[in-house]
Structures are given as structure tokens and as C-alpha cells.
N, C-alpha and C. Protein backbone atom coordinates (compact mmCIF):
# COMPACT_ATOMS: atom_id res chain seq x y z
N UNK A 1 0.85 -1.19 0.00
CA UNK A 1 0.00 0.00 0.00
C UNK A 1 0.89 1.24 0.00
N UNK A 2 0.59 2.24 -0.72
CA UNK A 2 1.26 3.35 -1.05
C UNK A 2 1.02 4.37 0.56
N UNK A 3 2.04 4.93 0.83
CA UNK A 3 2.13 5.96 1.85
C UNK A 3 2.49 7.40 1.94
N UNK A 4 2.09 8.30 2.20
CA UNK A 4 2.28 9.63 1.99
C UNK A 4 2.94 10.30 3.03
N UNK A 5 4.00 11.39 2.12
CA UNK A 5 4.62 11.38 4.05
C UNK A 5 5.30 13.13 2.96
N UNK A 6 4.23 13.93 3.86
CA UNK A 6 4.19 15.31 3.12
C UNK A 6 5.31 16.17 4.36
N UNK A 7 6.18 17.14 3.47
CA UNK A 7 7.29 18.33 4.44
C UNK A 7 7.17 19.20 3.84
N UNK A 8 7.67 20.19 4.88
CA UNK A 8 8.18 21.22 4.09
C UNK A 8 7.22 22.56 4.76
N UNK A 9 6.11 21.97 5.00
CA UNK A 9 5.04 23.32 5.64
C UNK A 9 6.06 24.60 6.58
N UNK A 10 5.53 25.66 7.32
CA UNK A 10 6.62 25.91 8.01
C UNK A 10 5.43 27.34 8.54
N UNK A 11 6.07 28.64 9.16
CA UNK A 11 5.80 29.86 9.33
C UNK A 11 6.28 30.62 8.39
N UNK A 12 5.43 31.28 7.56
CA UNK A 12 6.08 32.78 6.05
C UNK A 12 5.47 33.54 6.68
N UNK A 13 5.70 34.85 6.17
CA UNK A 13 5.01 35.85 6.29
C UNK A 13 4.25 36.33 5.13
N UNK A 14 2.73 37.33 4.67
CA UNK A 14 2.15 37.57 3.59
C UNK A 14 3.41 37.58 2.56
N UNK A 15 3.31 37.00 1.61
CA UNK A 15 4.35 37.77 0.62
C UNK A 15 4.90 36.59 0.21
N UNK A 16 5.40 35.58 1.32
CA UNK A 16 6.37 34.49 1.05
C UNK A 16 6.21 33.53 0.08
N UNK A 17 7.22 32.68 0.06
CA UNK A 17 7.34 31.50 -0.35
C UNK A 17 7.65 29.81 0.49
N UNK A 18 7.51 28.96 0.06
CA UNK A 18 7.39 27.70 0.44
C UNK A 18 7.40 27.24 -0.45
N UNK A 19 8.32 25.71 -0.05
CA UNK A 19 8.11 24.09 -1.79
C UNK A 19 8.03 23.30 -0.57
N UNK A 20 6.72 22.79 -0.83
CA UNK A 20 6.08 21.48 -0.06
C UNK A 20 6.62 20.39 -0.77
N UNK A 21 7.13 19.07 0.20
CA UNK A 21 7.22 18.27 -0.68
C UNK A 21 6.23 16.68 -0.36
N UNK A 22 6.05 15.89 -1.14
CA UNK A 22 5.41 15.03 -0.87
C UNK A 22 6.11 13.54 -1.17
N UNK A 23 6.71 12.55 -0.62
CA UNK A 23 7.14 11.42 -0.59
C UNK A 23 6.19 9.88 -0.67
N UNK A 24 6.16 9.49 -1.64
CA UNK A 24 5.66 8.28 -1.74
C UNK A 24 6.39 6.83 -1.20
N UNK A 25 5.58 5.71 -0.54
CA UNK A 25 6.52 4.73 -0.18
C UNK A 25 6.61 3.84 -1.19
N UNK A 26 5.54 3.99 -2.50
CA UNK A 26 5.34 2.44 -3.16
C UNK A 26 5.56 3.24 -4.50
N UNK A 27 5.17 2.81 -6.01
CA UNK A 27 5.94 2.78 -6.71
C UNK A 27 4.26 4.42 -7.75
N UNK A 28 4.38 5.11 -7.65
CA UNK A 28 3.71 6.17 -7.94
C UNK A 28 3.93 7.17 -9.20
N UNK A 29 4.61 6.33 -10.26
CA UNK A 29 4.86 7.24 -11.13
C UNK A 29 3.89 6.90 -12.36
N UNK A 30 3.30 5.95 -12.21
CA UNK A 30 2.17 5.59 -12.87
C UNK A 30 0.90 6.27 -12.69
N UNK A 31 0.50 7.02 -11.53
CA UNK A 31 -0.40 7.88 -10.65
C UNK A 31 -0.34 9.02 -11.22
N UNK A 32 -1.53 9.96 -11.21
CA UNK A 32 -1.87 10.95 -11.14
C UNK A 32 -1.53 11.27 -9.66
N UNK A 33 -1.03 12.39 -9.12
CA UNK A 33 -0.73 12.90 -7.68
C UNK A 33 -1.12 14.50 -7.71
N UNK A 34 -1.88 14.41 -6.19
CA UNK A 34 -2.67 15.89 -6.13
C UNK A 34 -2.01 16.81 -4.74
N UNK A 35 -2.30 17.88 -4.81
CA UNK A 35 -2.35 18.15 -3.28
C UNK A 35 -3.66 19.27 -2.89
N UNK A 36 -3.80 18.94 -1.39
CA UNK A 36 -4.78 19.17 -0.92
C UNK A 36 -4.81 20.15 0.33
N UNK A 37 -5.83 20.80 0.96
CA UNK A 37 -5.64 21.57 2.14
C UNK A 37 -6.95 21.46 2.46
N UNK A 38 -6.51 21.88 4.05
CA UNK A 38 -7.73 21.71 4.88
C UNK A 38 -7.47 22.90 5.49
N UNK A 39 -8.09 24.09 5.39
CA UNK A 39 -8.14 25.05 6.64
C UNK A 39 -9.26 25.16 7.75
N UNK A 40 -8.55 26.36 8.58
CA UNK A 40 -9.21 25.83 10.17
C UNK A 40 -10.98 26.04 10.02
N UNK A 41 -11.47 24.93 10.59
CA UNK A 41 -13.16 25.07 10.47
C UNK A 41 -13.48 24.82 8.90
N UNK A 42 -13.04 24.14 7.62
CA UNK A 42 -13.53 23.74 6.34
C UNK A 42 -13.23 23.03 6.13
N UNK A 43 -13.88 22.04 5.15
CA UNK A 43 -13.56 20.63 4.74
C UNK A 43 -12.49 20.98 3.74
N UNK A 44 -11.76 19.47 3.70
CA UNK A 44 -10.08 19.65 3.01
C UNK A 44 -10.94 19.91 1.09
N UNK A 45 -9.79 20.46 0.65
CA UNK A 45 -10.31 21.26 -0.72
C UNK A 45 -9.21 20.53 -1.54
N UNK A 46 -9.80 20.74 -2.75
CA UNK A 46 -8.03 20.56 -3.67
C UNK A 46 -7.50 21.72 -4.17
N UNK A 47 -6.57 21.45 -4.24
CA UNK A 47 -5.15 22.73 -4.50
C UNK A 47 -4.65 22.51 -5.98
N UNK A 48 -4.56 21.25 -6.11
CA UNK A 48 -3.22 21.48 -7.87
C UNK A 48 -3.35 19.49 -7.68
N UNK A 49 -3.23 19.29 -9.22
CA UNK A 49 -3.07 18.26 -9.53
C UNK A 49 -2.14 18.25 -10.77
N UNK A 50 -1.42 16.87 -10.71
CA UNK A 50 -0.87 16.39 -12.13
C UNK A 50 -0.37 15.52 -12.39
N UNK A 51 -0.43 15.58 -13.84
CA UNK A 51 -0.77 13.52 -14.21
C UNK A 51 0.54 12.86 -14.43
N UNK A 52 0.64 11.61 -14.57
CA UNK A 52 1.89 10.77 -14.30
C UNK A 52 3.12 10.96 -15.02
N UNK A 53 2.61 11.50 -16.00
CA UNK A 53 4.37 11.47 -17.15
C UNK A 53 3.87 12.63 -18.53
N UNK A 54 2.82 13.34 -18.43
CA UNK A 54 2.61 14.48 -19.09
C UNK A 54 2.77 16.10 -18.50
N UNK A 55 2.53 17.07 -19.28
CA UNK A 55 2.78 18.52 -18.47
C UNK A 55 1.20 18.57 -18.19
N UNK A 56 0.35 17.71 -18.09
CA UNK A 56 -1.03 18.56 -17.97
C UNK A 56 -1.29 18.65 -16.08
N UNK A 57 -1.46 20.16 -15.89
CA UNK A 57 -1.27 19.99 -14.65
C UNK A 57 -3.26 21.22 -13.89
N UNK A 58 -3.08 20.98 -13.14
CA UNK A 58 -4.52 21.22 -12.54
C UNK A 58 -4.41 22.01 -11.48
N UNK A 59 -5.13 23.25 -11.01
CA UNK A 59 -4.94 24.29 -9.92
C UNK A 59 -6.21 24.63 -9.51
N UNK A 60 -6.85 24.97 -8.28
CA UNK A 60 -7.92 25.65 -7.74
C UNK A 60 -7.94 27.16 -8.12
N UNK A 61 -9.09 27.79 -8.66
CA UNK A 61 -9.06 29.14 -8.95
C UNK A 61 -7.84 29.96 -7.75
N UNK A 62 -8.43 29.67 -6.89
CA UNK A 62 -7.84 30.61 -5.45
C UNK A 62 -6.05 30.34 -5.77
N UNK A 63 -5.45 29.77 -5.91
CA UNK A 63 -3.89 29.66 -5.98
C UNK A 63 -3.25 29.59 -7.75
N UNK A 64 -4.26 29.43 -8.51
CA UNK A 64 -3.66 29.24 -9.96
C UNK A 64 -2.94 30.79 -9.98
N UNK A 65 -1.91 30.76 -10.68
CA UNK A 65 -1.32 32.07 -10.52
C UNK A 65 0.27 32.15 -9.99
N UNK A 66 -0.08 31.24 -8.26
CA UNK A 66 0.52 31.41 -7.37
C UNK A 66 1.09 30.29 -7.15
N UNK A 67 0.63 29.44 -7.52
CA UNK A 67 1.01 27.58 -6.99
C UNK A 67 1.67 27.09 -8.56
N UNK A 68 2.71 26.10 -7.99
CA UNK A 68 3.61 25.28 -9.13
C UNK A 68 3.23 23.84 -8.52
N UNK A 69 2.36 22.78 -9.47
CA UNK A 69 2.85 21.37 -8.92
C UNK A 69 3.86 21.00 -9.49
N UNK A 70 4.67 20.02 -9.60
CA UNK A 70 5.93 19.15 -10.52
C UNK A 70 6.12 18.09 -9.26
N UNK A 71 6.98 16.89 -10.28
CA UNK A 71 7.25 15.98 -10.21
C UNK A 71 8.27 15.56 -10.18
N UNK A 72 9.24 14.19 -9.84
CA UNK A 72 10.03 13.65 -10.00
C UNK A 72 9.65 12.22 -9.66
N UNK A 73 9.26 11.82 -10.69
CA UNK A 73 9.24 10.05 -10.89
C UNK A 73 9.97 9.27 -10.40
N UNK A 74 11.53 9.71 -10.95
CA UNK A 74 12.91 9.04 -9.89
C UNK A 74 12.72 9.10 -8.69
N UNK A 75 11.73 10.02 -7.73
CA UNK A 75 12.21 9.96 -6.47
C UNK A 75 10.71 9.63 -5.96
N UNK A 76 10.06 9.59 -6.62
CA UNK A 76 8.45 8.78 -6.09
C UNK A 76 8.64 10.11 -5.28
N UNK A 77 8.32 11.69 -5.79
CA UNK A 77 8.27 12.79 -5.31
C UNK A 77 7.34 13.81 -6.12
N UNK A 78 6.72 14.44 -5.41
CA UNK A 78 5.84 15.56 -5.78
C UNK A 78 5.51 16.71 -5.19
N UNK A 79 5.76 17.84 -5.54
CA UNK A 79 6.29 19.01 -5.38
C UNK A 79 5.31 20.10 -4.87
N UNK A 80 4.79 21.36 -4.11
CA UNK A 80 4.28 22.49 -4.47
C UNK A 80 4.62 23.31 -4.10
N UNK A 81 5.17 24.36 -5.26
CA UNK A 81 5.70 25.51 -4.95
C UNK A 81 4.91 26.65 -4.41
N UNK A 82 5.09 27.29 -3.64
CA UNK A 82 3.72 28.43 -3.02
C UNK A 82 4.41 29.53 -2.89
N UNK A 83 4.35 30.28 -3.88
CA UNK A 83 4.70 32.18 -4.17
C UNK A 83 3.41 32.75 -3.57
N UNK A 84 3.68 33.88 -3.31
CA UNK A 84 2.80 34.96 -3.03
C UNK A 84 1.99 34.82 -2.28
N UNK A 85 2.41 33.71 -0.72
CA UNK A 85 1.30 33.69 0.03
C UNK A 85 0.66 34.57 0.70
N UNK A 86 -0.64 34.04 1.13
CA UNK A 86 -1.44 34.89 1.99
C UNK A 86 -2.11 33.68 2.72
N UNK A 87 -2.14 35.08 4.25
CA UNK A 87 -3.04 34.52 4.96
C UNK A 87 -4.05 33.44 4.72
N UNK A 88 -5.20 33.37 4.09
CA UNK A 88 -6.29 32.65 3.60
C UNK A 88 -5.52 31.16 2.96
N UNK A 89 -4.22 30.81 2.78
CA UNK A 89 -3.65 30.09 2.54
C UNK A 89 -3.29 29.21 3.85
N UNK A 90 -2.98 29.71 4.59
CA UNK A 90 -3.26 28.87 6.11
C UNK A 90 -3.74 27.60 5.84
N UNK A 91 -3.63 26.89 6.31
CA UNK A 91 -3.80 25.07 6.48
C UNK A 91 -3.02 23.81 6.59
N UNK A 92 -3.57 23.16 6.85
CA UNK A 92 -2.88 21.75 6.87
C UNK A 92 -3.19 21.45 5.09
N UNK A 93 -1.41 20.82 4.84
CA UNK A 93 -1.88 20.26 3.51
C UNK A 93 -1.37 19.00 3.49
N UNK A 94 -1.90 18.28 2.23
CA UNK A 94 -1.78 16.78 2.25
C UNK A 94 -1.83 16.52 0.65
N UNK A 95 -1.08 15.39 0.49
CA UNK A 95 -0.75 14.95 -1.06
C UNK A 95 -1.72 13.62 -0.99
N UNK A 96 -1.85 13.56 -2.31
CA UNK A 96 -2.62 11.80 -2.51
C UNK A 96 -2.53 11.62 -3.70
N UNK A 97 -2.92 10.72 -4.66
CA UNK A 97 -2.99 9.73 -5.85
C UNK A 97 -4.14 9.54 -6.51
N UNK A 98 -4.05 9.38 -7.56
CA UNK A 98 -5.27 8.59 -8.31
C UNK A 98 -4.68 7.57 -9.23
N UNK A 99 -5.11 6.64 -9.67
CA UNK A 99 -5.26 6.06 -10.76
C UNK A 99 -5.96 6.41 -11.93
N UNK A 100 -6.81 7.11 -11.93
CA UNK A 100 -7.68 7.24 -13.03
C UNK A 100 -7.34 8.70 -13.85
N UNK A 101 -5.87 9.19 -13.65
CA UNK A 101 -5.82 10.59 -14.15
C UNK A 101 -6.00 11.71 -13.37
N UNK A 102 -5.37 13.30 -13.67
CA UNK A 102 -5.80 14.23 -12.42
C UNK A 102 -7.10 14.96 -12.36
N UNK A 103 -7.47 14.33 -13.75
CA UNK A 103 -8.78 15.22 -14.12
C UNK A 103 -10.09 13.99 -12.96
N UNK A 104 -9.91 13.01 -12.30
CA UNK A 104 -10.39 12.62 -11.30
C UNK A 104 -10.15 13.25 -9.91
N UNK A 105 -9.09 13.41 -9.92
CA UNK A 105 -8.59 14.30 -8.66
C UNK A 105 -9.39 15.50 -8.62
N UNK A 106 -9.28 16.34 -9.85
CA UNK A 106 -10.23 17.69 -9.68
C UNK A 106 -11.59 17.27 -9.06
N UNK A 107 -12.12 16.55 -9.90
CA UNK A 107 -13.41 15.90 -10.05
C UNK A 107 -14.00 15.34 -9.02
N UNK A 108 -13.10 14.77 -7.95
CA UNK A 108 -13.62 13.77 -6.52
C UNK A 108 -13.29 14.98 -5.31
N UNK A 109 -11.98 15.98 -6.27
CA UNK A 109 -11.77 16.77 -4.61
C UNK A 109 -10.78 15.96 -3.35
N UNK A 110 -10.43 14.58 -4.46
CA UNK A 110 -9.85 13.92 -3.10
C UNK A 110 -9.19 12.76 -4.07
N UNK A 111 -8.44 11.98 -3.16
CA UNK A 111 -7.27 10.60 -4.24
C UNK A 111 -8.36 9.25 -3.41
N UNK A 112 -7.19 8.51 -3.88
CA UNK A 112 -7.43 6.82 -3.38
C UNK A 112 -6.78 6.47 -2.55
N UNK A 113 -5.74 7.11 -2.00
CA UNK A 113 -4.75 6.12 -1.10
C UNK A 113 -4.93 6.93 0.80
N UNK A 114 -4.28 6.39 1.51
CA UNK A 114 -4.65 6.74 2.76
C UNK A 114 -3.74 8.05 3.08
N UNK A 115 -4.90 9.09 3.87
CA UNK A 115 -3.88 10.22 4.06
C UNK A 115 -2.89 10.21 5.17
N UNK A 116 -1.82 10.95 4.76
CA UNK A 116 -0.72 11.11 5.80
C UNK A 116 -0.77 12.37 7.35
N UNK A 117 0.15 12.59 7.66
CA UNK A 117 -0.41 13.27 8.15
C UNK A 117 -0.21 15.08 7.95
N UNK A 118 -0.02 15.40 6.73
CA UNK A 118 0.03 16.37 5.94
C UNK A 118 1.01 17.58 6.76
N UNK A 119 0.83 18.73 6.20
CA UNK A 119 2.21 19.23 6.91
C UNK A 119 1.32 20.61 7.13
N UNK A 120 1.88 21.31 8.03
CA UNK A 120 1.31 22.87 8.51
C UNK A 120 1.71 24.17 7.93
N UNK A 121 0.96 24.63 7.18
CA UNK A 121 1.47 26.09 6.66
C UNK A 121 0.95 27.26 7.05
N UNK A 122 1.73 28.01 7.50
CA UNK A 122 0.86 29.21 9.00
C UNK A 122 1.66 30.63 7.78
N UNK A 123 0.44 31.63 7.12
CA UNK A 123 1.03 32.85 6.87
C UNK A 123 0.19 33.79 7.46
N UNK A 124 1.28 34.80 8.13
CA UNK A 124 1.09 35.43 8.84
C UNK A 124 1.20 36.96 8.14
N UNK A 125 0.11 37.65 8.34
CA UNK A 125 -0.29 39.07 7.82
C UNK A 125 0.77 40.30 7.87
């Protein structure tokens, strides 16, 4: 069974930057891989998706702009870059998978495999 084991969250201030990273235990380059957030008091949302070995990549209105997903297959690794944060960006985030492509990921709002325990990103005003 595939395992998720997300870093990188931290304290920025408005303005900053952050590269989240996301670590797979099992073999994930065949996968579509997403990432996700949960802020305080809302159900977890999706953020950015993208598919296994093409550039087609997927963003939530609120961060397209601002957010980079990418990949590295060699390292069963997946990436998000976060420019220009803000506050409202606050949350716990978390990576996951699909099989069926990222355009499922958009589509479900959520992967197939079990979540980790995602990492903390605090921006401060």
C-alpha cells in the first residue's frame, strides 16, 4: 500500500514563499498525484493536480497564478511551490494519488490512497 509522508510546511510571512514536498513509499509514477488543504473550520479542498508522465497539470481558482505542482518520478516525489502567500492560505496540507488521471482528482476533490499526516502552513499578515 502506497504511503504519503508530506514536508516542508513551516511559518512565512504575507508575501512568502514555500516548496512542499510530498514522498511516496510504493511505486507512484504511474499515478496521477494531487495536493490538498484543509483550513481551520472547512472541509479539506483541492489545490493542484498532475498527471503521471505528461505537463497537464490542474490548480484551484484561489492559488492558480501562485502555486507550481511538478514531479520527479525518480524519487516517487511531488512538489508544491507556493509564491505569493497569503493569509487565507493557512492550512494543513496533504498529497494523494489517483489512478484514473488528475482530471479525477479535480473531479472527486480527493485521491485513493490513505492520508498522511500532511504538513502545517501558517502565513502570517
Amino acid at each position: 500500500q502506497v504511503q504519503l509522508v508530506e514536508s516542508g510546511g513551516g511559518l512565512v510571512q504575507a508575501g512568502g514563499s514555500l516548496r512542499l514536498s510530498c514522498v511516496a513509499s510504493g511505486r507512484t509514477f504511474s499515478y496521477a498525484m494531487g495536493w490538498f488543504r484543509q483550513r481551520p473550520g472547512k472541509e479539506r479542498e483541492f489545490v493542484a493536480a498532475i498527471a503521471s508522465s505528461d505537463s497537464r497539470t490542474y490548480y484551484a481558482d484561489s492559488v492558480k497564478g501562485r502555486f507550481n505542482i511538478s514531479r520527479d518520478n525518480g524519487k516517487n516525489t511531488v512538489y508544491l511551490q507556493m509564491n505569493s502567500l497569503k493569509p487565507e492560505d493557512t492550512a494543513i496540507y496533504y498529497c494523494n494519488f489517483s489512478p484514473r488521471g488528475p482530471e479525477s482528482i479535480v473531479r472527486m476533490s480527493s485521491g485513493f490512497g490513505p492520508w498522511g499526516q500532511g504538513t502545517q502552513v501558517t502565513v502570517s499578515s
